[in-house]
Protein backbone atom coordinates (compact mmCIF):
# COMPACT_ATOMS: atom_id res chain seq x y z
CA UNK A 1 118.12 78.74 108.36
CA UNK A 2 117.66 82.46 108.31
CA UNK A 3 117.40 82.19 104.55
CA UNK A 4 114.59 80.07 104.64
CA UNK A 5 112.99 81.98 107.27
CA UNK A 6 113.10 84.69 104.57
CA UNK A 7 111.72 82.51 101.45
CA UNK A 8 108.62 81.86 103.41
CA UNK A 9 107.95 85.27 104.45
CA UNK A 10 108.12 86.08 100.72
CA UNK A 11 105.92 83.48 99.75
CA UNK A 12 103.30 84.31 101.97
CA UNK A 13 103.28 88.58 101.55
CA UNK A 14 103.06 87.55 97.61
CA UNK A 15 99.95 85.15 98.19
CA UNK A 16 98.33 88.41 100.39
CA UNK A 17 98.89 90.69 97.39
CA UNK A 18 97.38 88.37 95.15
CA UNK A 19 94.21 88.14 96.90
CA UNK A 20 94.35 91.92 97.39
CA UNK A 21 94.48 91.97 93.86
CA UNK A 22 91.34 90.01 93.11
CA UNK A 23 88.58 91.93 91.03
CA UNK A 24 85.77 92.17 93.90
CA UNK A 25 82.53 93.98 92.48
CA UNK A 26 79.59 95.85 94.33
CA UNK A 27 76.83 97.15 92.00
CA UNK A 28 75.91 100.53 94.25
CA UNK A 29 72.60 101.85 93.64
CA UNK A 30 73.51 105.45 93.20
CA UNK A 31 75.88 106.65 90.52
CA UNK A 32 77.81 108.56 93.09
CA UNK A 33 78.81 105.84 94.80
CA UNK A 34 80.64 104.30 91.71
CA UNK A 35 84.00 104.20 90.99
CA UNK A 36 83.45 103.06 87.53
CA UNK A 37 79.50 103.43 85.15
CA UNK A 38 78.86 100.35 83.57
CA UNK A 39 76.58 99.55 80.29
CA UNK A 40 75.72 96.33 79.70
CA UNK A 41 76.17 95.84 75.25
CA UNK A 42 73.77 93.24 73.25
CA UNK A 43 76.51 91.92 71.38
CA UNK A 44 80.01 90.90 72.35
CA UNK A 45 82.04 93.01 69.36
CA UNK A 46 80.00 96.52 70.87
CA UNK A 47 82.06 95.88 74.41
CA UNK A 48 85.16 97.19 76.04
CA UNK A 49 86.03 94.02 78.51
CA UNK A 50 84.01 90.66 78.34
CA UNK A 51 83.15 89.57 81.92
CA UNK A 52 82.71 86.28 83.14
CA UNK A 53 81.04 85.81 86.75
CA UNK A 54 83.02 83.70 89.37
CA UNK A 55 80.80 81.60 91.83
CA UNK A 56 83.42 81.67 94.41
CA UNK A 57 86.17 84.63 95.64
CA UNK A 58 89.17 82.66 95.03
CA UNK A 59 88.18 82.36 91.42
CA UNK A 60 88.30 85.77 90.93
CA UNK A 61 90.72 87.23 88.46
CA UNK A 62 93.03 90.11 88.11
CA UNK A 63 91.31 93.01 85.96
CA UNK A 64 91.18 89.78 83.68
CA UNK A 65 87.46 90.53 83.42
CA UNK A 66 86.74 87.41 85.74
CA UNK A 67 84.32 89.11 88.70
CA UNK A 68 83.10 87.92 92.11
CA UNK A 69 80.05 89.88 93.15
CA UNK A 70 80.76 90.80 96.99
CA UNK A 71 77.28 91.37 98.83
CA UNK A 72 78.61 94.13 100.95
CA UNK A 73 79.97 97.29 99.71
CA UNK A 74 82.95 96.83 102.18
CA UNK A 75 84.49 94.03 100.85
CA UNK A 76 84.73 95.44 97.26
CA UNK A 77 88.33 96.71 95.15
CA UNK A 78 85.82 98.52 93.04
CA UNK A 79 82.40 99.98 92.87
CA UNK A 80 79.98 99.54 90.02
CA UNK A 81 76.98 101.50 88.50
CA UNK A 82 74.88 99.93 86.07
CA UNK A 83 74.08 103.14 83.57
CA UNK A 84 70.89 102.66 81.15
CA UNK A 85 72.69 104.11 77.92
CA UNK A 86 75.98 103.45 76.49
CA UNK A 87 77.26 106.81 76.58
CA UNK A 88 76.78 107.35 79.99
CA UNK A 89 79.26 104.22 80.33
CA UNK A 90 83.11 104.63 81.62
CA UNK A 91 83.44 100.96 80.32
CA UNK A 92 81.16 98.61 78.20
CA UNK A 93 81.04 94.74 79.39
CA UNK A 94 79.51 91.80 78.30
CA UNK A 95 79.00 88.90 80.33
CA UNK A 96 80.02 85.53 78.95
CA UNK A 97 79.54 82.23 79.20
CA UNK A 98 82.60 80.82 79.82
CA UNK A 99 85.31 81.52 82.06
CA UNK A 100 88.21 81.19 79.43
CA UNK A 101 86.10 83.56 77.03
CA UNK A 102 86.61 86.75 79.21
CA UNK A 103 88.90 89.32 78.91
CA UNK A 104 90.05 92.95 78.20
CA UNK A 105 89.15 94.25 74.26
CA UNK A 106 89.89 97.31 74.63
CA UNK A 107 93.45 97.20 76.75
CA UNK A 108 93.55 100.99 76.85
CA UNK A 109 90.71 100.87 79.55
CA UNK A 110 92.21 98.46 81.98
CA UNK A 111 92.90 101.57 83.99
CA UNK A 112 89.80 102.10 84.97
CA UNK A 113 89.81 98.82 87.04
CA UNK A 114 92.93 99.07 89.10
């Protein structure tokens, strides 16, 4: 009995870490307010991570480049600024179509999203 007891505590601090894992955007209007500066590439070969946009938070992805767009600064894991040249950038994206198309490129970034 006590064993069991024990499973389901498990199970359920291993679901909260998942969803405290998910990748929860703000785009902050100042650059200050950023954790990471993002720049927005033309083509999908120029980027860093290929992002696809969830509609809903339990879609959201682990730094797998799938993003839910929180409307409150508050409920974001990380905080994004939109840069207008590339080499202002921490990290080049580019948003995709499909969910199964997005993902890290360039691995030795991933950092900057955890």
């Amino acid at each position: 009995m006590m064993l069991n007891k024990k499973i389901i505590l498990l199970l359920l601090l291993s679901f909260g870490f998942v969803k405290a894992n998910a990748q929860k955007i703000f785009s902050v209007k100042y650059v200050n307010q950023a954790n990471v500066k993002v720049f927005v590439v033309k083509y999908e070969n120029q980027c860093d991570l290929k992002v696809y946009k969830v509609k809903y938070l339990n879609q959201a992805g682990k730094n797998d480049g799938r993003w839910y767009f929180v409307s409150y600064e508050n409920q974001a894991d990380k905080k994004i600024y939109f840069v207008d040249y590339e080499n202002q950038a921490d990290l080049k994206i580019y948003f995709v179509d499909y969910e199964n198309q997005a993902g890290w490129k360039n691995k030795n970034l991933m950092h900057k999203l955890f």
